[in-house]
C-alpha atoms as a PDB file:
ATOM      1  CA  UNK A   1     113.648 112.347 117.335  1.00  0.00           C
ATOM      2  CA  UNK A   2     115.954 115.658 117.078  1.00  0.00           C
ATOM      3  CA  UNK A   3     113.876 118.364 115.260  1.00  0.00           C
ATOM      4  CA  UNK A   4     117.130 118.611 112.961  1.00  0.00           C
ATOM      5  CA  UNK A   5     116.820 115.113 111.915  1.00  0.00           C
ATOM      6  CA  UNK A   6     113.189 115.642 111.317  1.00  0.00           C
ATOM      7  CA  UNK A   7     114.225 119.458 109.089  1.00  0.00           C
ATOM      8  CA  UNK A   8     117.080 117.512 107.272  1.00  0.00           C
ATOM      9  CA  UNK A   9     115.157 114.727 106.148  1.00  0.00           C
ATOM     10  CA  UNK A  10     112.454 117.230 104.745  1.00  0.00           C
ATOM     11  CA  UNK A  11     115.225 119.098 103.078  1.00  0.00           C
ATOM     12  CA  UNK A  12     116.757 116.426 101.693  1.00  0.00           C
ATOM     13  CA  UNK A  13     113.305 114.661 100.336  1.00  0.00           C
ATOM     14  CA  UNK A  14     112.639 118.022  98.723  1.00  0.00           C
ATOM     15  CA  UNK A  15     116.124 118.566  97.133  1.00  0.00           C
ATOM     16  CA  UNK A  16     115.259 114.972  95.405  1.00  0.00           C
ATOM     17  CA  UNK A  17     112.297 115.988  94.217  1.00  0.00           C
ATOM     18  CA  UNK A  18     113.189 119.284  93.316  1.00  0.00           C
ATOM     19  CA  UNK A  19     116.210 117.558  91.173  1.00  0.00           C
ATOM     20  CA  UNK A  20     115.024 114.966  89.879  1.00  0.00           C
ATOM     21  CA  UNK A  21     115.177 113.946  85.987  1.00  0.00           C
ATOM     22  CA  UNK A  22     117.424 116.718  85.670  1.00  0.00           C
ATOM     23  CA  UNK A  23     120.720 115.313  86.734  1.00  0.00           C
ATOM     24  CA  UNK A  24     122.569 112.278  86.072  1.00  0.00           C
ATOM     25  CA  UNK A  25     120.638 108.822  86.436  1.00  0.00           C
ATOM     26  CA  UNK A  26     123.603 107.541  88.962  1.00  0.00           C
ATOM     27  CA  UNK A  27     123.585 111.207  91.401  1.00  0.00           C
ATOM     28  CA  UNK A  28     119.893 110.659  91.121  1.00  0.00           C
ATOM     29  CA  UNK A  29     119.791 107.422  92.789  1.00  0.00           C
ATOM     30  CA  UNK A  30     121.971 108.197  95.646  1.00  0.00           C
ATOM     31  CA  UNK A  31     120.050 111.729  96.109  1.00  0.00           C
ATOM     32  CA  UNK A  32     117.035 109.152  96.254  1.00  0.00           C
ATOM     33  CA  UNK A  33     118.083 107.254  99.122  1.00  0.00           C
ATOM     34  CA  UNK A  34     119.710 109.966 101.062  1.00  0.00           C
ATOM     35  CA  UNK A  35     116.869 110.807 103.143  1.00  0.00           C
ATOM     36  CA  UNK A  36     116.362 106.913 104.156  1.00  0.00           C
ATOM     37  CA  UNK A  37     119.775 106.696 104.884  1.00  0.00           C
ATOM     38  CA  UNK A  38     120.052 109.484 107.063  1.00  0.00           C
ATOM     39  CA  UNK A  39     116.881 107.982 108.559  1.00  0.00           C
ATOM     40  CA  UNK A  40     118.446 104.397 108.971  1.00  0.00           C
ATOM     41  CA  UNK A  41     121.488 106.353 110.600  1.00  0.00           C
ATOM     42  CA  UNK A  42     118.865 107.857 113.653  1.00  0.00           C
ATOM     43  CA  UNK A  43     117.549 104.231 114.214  1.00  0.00           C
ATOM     44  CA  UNK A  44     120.517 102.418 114.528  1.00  0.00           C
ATOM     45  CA  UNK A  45     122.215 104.861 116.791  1.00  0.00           C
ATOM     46  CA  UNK A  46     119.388 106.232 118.675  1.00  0.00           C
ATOM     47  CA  UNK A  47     118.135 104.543 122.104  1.00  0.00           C
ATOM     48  CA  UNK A  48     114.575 102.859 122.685  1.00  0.00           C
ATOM     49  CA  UNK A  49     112.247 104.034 125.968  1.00  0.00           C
ATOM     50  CA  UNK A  50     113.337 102.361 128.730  1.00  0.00           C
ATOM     51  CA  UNK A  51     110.439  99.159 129.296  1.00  0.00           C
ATOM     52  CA  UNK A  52     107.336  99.858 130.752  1.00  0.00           C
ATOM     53  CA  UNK A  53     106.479  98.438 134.182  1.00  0.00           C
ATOM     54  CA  UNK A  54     102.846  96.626 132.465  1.00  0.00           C
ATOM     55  CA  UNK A  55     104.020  93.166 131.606  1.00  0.00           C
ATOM     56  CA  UNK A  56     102.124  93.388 128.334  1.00  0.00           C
ATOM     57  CA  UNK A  57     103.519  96.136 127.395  1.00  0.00           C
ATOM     58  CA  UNK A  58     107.370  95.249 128.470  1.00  0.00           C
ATOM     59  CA  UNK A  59     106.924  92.252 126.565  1.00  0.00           C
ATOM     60  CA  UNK A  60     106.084  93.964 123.367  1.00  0.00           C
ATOM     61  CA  UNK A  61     109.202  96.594 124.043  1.00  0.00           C
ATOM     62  CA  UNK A  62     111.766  93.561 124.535  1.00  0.00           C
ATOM     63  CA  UNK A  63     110.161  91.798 121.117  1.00  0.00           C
ATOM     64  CA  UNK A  64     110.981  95.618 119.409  1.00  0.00           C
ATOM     65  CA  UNK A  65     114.253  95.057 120.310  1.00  0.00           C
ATOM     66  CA  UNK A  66     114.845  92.121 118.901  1.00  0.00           C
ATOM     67  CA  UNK A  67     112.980  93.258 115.921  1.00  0.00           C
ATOM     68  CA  UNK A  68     115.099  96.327 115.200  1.00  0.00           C
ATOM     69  CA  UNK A  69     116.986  94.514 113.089  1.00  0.00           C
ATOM     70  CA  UNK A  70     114.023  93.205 110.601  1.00  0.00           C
ATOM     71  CA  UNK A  71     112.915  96.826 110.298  1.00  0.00           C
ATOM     72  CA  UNK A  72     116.740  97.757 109.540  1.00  0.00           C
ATOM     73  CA  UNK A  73     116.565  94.714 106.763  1.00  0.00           C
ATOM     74  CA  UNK A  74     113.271  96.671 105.318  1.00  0.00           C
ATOM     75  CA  UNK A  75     114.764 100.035 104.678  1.00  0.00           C
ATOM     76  CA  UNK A  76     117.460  98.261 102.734  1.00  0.00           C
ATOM     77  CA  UNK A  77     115.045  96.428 100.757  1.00  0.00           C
ATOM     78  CA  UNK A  78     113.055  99.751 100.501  1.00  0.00           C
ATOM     79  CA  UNK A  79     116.344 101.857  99.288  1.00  0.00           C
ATOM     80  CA  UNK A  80     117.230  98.739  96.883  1.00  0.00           C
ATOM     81  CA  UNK A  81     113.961  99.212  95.229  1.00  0.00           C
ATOM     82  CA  UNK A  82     114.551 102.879  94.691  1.00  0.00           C
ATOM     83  CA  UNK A  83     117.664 102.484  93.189  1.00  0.00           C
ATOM     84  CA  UNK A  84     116.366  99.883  90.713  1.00  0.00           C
ATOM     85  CA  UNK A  85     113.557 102.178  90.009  1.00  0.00           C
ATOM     86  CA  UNK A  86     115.983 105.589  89.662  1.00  0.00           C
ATOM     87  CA  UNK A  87     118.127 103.361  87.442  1.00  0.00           C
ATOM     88  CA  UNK A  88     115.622 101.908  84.740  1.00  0.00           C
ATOM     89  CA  UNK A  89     112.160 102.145  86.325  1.00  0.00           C
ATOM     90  CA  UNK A  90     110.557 101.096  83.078  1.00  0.00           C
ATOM     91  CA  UNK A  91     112.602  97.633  82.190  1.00  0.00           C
ATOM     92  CA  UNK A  92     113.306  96.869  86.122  1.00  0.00           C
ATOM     93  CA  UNK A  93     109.578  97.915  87.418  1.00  0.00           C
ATOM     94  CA  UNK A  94     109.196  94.164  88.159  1.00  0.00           C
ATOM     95  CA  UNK A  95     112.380  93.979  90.067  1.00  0.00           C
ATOM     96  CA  UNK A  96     111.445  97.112  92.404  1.00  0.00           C
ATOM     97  CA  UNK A  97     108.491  96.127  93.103  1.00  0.00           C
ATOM     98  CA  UNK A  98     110.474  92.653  94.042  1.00  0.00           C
ATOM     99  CA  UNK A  99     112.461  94.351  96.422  1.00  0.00           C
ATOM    100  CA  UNK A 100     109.708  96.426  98.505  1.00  0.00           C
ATOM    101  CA  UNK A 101     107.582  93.812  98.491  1.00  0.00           C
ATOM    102  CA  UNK A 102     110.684  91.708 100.852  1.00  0.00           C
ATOM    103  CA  UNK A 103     110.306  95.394 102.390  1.00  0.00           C
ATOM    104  CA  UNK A 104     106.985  94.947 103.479  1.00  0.00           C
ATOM    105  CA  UNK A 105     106.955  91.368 104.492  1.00  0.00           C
ATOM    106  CA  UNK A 106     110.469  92.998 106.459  1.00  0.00           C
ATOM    107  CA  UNK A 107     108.163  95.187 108.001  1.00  0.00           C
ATOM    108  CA  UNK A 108     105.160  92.528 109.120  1.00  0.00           C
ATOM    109  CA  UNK A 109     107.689  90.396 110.610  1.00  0.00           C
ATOM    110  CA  UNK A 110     108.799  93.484 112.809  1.00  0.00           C
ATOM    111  CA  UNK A 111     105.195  94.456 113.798  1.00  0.00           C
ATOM    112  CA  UNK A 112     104.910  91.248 115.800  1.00  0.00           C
ATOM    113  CA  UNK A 113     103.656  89.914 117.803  1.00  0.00           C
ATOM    114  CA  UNK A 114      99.952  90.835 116.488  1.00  0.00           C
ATOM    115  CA  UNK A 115      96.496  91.275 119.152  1.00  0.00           C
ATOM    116  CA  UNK A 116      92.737  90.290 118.619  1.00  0.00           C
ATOM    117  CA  UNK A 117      91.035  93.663 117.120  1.00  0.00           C
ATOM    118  CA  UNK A 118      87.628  94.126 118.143  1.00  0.00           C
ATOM    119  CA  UNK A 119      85.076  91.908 115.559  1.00  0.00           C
ATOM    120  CA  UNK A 120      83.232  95.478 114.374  1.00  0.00           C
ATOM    121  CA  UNK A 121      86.602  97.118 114.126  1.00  0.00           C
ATOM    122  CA  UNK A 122      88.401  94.210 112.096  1.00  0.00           C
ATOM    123  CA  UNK A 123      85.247  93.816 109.825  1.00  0.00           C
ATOM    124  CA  UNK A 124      85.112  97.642 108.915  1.00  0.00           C
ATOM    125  CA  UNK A 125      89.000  97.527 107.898  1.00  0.00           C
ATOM    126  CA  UNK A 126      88.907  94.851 106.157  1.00  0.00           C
ATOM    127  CA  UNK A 127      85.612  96.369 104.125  1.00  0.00           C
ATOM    128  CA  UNK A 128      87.918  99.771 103.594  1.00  0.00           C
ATOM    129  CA  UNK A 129      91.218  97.771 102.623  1.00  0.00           C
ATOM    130  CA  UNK A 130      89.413  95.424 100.483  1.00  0.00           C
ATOM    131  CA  UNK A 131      87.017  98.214  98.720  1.00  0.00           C
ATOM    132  CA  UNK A 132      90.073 100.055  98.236  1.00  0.00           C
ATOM    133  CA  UNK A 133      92.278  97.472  96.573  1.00  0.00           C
ATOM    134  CA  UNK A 134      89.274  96.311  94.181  1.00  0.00           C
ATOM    135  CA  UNK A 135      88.447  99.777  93.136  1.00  0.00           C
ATOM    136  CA  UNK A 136      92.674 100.179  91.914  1.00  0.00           C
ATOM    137  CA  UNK A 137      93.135  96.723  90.950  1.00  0.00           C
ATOM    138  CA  UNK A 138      89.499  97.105  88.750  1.00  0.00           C
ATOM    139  CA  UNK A 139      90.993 100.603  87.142  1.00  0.00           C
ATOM    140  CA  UNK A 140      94.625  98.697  86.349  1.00  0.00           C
ATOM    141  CA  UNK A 141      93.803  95.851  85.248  1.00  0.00           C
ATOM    142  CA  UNK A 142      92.650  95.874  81.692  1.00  0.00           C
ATOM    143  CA  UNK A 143      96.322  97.653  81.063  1.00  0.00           C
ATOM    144  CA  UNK A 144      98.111  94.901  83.300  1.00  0.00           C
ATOM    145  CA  UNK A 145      98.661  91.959  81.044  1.00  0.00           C
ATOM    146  CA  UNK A 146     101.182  89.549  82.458  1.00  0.00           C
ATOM    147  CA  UNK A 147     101.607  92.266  85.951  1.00  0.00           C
ATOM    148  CA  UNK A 148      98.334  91.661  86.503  1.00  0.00           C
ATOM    149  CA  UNK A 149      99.538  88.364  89.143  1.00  0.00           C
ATOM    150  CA  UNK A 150     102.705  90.375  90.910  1.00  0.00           C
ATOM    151  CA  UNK A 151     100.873  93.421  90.951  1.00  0.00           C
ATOM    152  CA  UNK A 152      98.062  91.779  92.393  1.00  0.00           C
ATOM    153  CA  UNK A 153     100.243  89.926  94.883  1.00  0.00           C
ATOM    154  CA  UNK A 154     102.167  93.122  95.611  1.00  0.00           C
ATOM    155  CA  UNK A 155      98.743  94.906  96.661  1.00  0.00           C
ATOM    156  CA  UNK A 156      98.053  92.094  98.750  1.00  0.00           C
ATOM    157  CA  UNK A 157     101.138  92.468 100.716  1.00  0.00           C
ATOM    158  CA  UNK A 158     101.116  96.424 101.063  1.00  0.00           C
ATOM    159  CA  UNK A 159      97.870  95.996 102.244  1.00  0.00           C
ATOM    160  CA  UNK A 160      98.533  93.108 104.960  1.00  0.00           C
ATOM    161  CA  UNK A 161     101.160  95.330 106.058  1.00  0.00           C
ATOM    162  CA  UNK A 162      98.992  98.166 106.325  1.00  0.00           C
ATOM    163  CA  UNK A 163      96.405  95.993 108.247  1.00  0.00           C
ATOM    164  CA  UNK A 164      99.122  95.031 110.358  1.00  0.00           C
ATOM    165  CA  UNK A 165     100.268  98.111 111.829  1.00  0.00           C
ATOM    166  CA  UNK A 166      96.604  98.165 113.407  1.00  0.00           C
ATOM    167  CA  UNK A 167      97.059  94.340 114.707  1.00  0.00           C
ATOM    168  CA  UNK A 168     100.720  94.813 116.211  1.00  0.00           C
ATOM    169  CA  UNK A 169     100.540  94.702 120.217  1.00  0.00           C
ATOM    170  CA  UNK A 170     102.762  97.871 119.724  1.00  0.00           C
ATOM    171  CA  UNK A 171     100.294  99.991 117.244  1.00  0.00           C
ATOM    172  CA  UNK A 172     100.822 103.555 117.577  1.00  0.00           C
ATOM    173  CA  UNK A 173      99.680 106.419 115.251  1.00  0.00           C
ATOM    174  CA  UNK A 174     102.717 106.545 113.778  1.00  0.00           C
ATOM    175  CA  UNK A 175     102.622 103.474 112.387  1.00  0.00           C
ATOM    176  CA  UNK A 176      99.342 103.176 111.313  1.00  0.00           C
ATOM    177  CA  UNK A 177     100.389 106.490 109.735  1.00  0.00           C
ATOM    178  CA  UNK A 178     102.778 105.377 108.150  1.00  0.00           C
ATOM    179  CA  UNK A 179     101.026 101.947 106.850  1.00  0.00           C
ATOM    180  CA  UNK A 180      98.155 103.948 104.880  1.00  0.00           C
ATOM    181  CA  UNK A 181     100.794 106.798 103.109  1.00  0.00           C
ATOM    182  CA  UNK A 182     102.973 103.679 101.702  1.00  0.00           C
ATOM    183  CA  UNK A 183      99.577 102.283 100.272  1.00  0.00           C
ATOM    184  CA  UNK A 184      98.807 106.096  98.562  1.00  0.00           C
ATOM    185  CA  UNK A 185     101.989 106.429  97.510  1.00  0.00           C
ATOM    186  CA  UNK A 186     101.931 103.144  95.876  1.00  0.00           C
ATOM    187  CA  UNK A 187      98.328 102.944  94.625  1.00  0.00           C
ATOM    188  CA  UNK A 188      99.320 106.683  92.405  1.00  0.00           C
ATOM    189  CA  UNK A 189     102.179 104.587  91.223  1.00  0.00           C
ATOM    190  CA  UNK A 190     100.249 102.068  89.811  1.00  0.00           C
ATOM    191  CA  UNK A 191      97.290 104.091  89.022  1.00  0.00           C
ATOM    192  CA  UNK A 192      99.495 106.293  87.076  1.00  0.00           C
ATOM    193  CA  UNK A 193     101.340 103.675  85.102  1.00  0.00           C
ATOM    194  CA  UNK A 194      99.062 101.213  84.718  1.00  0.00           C
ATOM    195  CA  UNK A 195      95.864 103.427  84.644  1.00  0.00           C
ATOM    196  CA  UNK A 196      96.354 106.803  83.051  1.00  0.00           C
ATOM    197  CA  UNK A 197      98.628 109.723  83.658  1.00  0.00           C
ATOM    198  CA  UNK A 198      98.278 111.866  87.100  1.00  0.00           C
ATOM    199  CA  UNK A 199      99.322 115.656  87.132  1.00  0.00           C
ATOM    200  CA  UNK A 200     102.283 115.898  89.489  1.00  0.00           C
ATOM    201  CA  UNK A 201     102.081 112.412  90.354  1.00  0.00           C
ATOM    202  CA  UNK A 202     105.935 112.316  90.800  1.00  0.00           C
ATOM    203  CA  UNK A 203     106.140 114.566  93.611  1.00  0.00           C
ATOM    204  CA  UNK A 204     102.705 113.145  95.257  1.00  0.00           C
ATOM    205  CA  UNK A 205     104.727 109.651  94.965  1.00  0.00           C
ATOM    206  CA  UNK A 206     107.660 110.723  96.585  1.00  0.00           C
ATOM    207  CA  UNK A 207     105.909 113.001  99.122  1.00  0.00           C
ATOM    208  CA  UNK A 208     103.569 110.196 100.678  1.00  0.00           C
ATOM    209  CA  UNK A 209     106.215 107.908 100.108  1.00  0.00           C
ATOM    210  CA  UNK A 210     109.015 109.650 102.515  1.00  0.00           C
ATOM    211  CA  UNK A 211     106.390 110.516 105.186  1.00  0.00           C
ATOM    212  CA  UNK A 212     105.607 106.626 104.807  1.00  0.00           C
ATOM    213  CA  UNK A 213     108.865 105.552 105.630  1.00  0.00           C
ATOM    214  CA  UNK A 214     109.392 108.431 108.463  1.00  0.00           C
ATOM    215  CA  UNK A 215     106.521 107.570 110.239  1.00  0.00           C
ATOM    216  CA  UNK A 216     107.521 103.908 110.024  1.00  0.00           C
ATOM    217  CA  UNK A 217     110.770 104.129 111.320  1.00  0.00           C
ATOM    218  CA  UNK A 218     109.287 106.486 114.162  1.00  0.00           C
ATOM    219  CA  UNK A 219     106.261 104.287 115.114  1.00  0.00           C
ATOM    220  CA  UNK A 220     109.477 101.050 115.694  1.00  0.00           C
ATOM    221  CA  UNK A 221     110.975 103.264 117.753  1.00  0.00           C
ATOM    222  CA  UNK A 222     107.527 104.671 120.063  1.00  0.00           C
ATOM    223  CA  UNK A 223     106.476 101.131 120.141  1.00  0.00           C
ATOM    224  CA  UNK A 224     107.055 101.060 123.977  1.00  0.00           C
ATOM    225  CA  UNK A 225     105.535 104.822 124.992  1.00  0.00           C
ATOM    226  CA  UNK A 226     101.659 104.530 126.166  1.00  0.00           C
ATOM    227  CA  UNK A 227      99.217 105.472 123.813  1.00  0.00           C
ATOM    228  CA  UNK A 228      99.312 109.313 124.971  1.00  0.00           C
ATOM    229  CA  UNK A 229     103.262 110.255 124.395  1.00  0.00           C
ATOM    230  CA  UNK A 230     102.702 108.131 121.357  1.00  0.00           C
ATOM    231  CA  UNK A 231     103.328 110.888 118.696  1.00  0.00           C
ATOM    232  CA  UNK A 232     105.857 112.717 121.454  1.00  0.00           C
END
């Protein structure tokens, strides 16, 4: 990626959350989804590696092709949901979390195809992602009432994204990277509405959530490098 696409997306993320609440609910939306769209502008014009010569990992390249645009489909999902959210995140919570949840299933669909994870490995994620989603859900959910079964549902997805990001045949750093700041940025949303109120919580939100989505989008696009030019 160009260093200045990596410095304007920064700049812009920060001039959002620098700006935000202060200027006019429509302008604060499209600041919002500036940074993504600048983002989704790199990754439909810029090139993938060239395939590697291992079979395995050719075929995993040539699926990432294919795939680019499912991931393309989840940014737009992802940018709906913030513009619901800029708009009237209190009345329309249910219908952003709607729309990233199609984001993450987006987002599973273009981590295929998945691999076997080693049995000790698999167990201790699964112990981590499931400790950690009981401990949140546990804290929310006497404040929940009828959320409690789409929040719940929600966490389940985030997570199984997460998860899969380890599983994908293509797993990078990035990705996996990118997989655990979506679940912070979304466990101090909940935590913080549901739960009770977080100092700066805003601009930890939208922090972890823009490095989410960078690293994403950065992890499709390494999918085909070997492990060590992986965060090139």
């Amino acid at each position: 990626m160009p260093i200045w696409i990596s410095v304007s997306y920064c700049l812009l993320a920060c001039l959002y959350i620098w700006i935000a609440g202060s200027v006019e609910i429509a302008v604060g939306a499209v600041m919002k989804i500036l940074p993504l769209l600048l983002l989704l502008g790199w990754f439909c014009t810029s090139k993938f590696d060239q395939p590697l010569a291992n079979a395995g990992e050719s075929e995993t390249a040539k699926h990432q092709v294919k795939s680019a645009g499912t991931v393309i489909i989840a940014l737009g999902f992802s940018m709906l949901g913030d513009v619901i959210l800029a708009v009237d995140g209190k009345n329309w919570f249910v219908f952003g979390l709607g729309a990233f949840l199609l984001s993450h299933i987006a987002y599973i669909v273009a981590l295929r195809p998945f691999q076997r994870l080693p049995a000790a490995k698999l167990v201790l994620l699964l112990a981590c992602y499931a400790g950690f989603a009981a401990v949140v859900l546990g804290l929310m959910a006497a404040n929940l009432g009828s959320m409690l079964l789409p929040v719940s549902v929600y966490i389940a997805v985030i997570l199984l994204m997460s998860l899969s990001t380890w599983h994908s045949k293509g797993s990078n750093p990035w990705l996996v990277v990118g997989g655990l700041l979506f679940i912070c940025s979304d466990a101090a949303i909940g935590l913080n509405r549901f739960y009770t109120a977080i100092p700066f919580s805003g601009v930890f939100i939208m922090l972890t959530y823009y490095a989410a989505q960078y690293s994403l989008l950065r992890g499709f696009k390494l999918m085909r490098r070997p492990m060590t030019a992986r965060f090139a």
